[in-house]
Protein backbone atom coordinates (compact mmCIF):
# COMPACT_ATOMS: atom_id res chain seq x y z
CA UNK A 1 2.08 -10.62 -1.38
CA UNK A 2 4.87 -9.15 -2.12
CA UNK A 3 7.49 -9.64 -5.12
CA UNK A 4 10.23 -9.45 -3.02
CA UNK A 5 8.73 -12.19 -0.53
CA UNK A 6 8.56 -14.26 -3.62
CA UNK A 7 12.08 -13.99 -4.53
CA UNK A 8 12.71 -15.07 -1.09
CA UNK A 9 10.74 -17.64 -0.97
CA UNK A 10 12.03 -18.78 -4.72
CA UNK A 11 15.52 -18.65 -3.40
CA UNK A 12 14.56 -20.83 -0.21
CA UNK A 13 13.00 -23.58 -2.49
CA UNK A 14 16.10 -23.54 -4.74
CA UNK A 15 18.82 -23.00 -2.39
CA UNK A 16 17.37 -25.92 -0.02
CA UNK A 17 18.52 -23.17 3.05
CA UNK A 18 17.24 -20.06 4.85
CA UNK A 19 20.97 -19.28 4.57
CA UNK A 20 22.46 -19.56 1.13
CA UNK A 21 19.20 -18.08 -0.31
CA UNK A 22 20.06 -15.09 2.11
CA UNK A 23 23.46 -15.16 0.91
CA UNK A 24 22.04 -15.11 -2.56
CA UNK A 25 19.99 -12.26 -2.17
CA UNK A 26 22.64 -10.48 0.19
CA UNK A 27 19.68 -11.06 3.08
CA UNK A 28 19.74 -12.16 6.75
CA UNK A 29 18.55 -15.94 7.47
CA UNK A 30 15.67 -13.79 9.27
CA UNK A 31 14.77 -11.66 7.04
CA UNK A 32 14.29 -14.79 4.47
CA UNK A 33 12.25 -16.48 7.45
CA UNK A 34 10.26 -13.44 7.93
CA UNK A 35 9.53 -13.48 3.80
CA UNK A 36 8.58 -17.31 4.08
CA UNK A 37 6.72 -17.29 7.59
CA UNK A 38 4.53 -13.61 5.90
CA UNK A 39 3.42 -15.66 2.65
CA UNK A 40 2.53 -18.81 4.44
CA UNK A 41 0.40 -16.51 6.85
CA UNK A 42 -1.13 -14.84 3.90
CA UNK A 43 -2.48 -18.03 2.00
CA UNK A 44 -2.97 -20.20 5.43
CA UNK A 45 -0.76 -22.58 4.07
CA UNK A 46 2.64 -24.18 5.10
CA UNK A 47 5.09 -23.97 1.94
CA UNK A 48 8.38 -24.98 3.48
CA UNK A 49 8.55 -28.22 5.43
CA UNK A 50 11.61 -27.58 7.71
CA UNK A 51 13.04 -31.32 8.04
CA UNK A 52 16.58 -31.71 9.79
CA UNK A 53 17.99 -28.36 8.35
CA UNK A 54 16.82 -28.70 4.72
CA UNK A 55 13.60 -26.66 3.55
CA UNK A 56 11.88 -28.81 1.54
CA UNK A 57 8.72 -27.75 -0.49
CA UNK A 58 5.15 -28.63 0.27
CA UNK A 59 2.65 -29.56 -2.44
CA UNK A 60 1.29 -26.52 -2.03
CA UNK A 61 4.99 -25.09 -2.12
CA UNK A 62 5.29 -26.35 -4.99
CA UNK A 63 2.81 -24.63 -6.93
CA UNK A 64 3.68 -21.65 -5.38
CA UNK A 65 7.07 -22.24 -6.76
CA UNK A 66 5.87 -23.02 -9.84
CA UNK A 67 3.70 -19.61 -10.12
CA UNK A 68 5.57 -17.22 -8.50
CA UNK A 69 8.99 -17.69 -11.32
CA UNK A 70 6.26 -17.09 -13.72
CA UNK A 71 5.57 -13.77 -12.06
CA UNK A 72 9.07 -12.89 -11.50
CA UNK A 73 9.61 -13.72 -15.28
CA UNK A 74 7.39 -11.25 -16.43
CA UNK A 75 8.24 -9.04 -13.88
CA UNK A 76 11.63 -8.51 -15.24
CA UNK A 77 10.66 -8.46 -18.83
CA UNK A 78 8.08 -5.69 -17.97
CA UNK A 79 11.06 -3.66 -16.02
CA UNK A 80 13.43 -4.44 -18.91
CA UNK A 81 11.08 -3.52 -21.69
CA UNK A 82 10.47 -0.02 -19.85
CA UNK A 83 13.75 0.51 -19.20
CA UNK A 84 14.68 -0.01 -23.25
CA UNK A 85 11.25 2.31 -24.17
């Protein structure tokens, strides 16, 4: 797991689309598929349901979700704190 997969995958659960997360993040639709498709491998779960066009969370999406802005929250309060040291 990656923390860059998790941004990905954040962006994908917010956005509602492979797409305008990638545009977000200034990433390819693929490349956000590839993030998605590597974490749902990892944990043997599905975390996007892909339903006419629109990526819609699983329940176990969802805690991901939940979890991973957590990490990406301290994550940039730990690079923001070094940077200021």
């Amino acid at each position: 797991m990656e923390l860059e997969q998790l941004r990905a995958f954040v962006a994908v659960a917010e956005e509602k689309s492979y797409t305008k997360a990638g545009e977000r993040l200034y990433m390819s639709h693929s490349t956000m598929s590839r993030a998605v498709s590597a974490l749902e491998h990892e944990f043997g779960v599905r975390l996007i349901s892909r339903d006419n066009h629109v990526a819609g969370l699983t329940p176990e999406g969802e805690k991901l979700c939940e979890m991973a802005k957590k990490l990406l929250d301290m994550a940039a309060e730990i690079e923001e704190k070094m940077h200021l040291s």
